[in-house]
C-alpha atoms as a PDB file:
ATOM      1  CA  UNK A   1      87.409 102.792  93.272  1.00  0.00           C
ATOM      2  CA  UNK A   2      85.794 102.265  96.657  1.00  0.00           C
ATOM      3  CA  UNK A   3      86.786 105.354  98.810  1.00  0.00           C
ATOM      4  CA  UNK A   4      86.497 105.433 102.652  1.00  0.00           C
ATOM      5  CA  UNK A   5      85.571 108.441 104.597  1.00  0.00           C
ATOM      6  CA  UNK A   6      87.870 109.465 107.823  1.00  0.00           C
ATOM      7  CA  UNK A   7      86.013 112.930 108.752  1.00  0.00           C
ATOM      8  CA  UNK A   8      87.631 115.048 105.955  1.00  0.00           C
ATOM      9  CA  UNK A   9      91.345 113.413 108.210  1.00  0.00           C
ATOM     10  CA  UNK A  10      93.501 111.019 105.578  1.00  0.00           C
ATOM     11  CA  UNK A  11      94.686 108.400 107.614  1.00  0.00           C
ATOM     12  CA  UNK A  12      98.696 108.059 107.679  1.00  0.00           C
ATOM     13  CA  UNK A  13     100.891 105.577 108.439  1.00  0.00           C
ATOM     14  CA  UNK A  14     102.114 105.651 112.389  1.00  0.00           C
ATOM     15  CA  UNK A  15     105.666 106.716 111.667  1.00  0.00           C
ATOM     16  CA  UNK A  16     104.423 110.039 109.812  1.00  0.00           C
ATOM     17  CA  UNK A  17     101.769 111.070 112.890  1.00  0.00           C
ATOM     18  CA  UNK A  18     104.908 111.416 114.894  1.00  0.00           C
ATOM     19  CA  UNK A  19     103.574 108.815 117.512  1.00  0.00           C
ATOM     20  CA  UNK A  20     106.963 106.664 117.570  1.00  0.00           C
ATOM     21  CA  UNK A  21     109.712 105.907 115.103  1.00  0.00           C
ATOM     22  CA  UNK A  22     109.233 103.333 113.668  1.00  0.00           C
ATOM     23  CA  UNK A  23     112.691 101.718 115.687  1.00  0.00           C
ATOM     24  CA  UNK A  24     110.761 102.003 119.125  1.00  0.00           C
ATOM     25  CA  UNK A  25     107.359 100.649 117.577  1.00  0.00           C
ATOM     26  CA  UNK A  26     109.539  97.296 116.698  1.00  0.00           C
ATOM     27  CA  UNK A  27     111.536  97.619 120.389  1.00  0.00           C
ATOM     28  CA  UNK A  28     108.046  97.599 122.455  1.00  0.00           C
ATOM     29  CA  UNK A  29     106.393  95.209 119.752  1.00  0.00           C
ATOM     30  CA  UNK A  30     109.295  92.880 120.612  1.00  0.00           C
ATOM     31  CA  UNK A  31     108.464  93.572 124.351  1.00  0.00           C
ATOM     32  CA  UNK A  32     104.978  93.279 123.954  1.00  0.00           C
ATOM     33  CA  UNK A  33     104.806  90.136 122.314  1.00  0.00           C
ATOM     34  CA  UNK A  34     107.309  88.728 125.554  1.00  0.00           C
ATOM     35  CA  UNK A  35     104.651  89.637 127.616  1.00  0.00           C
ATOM     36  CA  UNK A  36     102.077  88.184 125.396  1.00  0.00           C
ATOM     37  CA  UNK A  37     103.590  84.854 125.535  1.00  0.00           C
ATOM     38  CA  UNK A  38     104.568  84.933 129.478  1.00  0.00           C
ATOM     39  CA  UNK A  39     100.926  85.583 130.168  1.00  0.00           C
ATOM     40  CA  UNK A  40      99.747  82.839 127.932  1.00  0.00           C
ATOM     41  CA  UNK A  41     101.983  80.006 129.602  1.00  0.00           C
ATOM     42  CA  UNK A  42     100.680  81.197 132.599  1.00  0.00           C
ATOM     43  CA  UNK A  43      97.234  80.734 131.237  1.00  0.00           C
ATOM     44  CA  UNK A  44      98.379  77.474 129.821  1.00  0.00           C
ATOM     45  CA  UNK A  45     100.107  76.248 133.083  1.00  0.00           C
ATOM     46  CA  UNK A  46      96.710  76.812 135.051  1.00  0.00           C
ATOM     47  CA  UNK A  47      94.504  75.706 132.662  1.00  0.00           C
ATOM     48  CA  UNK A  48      96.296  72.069 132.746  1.00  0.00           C
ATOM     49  CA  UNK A  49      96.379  72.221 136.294  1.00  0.00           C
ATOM     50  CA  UNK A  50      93.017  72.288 136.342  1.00  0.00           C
ATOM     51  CA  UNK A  51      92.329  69.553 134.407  1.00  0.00           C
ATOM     52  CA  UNK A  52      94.617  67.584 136.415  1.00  0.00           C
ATOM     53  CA  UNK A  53      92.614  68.525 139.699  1.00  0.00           C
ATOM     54  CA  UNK A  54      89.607  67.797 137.862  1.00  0.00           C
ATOM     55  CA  UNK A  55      90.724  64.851 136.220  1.00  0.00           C
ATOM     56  CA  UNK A  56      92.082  63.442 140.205  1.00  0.00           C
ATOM     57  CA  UNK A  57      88.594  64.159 141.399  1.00  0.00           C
ATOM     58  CA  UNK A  58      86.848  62.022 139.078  1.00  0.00           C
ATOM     59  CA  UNK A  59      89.682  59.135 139.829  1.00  0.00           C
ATOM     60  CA  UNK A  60      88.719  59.569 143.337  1.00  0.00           C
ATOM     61  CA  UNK A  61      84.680  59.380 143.086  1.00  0.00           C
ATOM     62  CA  UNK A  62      85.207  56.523 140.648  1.00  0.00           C
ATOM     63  CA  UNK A  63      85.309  53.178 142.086  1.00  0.00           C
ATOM     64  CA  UNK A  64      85.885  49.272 140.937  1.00  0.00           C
ATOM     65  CA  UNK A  65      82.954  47.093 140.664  1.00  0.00           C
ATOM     66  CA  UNK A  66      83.554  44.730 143.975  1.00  0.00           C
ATOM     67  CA  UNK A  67      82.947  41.313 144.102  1.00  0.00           C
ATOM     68  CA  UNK A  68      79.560  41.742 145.678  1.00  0.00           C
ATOM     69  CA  UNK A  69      78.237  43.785 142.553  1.00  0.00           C
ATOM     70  CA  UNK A  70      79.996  41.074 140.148  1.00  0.00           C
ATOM     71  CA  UNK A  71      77.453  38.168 142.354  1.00  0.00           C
ATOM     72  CA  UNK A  72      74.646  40.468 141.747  1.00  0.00           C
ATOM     73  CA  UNK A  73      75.317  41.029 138.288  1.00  0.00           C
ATOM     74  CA  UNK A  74      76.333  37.038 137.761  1.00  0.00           C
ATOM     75  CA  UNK A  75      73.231  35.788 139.432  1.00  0.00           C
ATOM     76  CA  UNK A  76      70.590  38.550 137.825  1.00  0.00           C
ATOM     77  CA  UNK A  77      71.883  37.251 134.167  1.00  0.00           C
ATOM     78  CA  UNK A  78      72.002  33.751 135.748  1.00  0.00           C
ATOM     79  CA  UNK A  79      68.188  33.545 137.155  1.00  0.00           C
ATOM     80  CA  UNK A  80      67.135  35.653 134.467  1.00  0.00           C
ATOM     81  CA  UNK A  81      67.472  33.881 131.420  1.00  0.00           C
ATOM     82  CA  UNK A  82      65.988  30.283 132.643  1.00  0.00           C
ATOM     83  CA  UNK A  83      62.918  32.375 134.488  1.00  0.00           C
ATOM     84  CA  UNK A  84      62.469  34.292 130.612  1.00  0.00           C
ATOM     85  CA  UNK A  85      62.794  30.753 128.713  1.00  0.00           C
ATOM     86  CA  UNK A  86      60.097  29.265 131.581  1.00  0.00           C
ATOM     87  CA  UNK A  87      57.910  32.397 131.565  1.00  0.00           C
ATOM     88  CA  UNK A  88      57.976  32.461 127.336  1.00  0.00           C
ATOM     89  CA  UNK A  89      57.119  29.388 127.305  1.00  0.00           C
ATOM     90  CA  UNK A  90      54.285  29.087 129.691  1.00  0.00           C
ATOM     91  CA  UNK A  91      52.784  33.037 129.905  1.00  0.00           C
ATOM     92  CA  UNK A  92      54.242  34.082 126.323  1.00  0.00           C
ATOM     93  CA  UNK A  93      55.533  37.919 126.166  1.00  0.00           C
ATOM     94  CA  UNK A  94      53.913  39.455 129.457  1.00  0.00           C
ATOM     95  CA  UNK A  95      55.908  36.494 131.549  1.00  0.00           C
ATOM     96  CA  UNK A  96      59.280  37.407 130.324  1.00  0.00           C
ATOM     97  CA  UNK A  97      58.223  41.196 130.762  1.00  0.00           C
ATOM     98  CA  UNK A  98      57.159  40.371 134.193  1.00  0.00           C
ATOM     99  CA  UNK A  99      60.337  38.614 135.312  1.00  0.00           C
ATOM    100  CA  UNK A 100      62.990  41.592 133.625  1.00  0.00           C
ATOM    101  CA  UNK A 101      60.861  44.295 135.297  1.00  0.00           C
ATOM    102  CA  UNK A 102      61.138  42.170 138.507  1.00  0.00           C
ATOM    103  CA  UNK A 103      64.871  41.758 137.844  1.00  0.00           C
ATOM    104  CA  UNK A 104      65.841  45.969 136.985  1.00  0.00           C
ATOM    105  CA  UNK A 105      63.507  46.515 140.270  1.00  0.00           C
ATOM    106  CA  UNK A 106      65.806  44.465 142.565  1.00  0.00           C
ATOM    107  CA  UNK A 107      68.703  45.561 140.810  1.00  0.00           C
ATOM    108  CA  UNK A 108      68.211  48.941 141.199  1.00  0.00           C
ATOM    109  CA  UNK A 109      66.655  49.170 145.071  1.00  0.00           C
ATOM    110  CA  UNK A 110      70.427  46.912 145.419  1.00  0.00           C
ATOM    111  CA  UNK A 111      72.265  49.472 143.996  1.00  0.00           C
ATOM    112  CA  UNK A 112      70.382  52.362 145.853  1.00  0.00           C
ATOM    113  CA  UNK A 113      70.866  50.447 148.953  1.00  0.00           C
ATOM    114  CA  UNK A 114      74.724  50.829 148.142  1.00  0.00           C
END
């Protein structure tokens, strides 16, 4: 059917080339395939360790929210929604705009302070 050229060469199997019989070819296959695997866990062993490192730097730069960023947090929601129901009621949508634009701006100069 389909025929592939080789350069007028037929290819042959490795044992009739007279490269190795075919009892060494399965000896270093064994050994190769040892090695294989020892440099793999190796691989494996440093990959995880760096994830862990990574994974311990992130813990580190992380922090807690502190119980001055819970009173900021508390009192923004707390002033905010009375000043929205006042300012909807008495300067309609651009009054409750107004007062959460003022609120994100002094939340966020706070937390750039920190």
């Amino acid at each position: 059917m389909n025929e592939v050229s080789y350069g007028g060469h037929s290819p042959t199997p490795e044992g009739e080339r007279g490269m190795q019989p075919p009892a060494e070819h399965a000896a270093i296959s064994g050994s190769s395939q040892e090695l294989a695997q020892q440099i793999l866990m190796g691989m494996q062993h440093d990959i995880e360790a760096q994830i862990d490192w990574r994974l311990q730097q992130r813990q580190g730069k992380s922090r807690g929210i502190d119980q001055n960023e819970i009173g900021v947090i508390l009192g923004s929601m707390g002033i905010g929604v009375p000043l929205t129901a006042i300012a909807g009621a008495s300067a309609g949508f651009a009054g409750m705009l107004v007062i959460w634009v003022s609120l994100v701006v002094i939340n966020v100069a706070w937390a750039r302070r920190r």
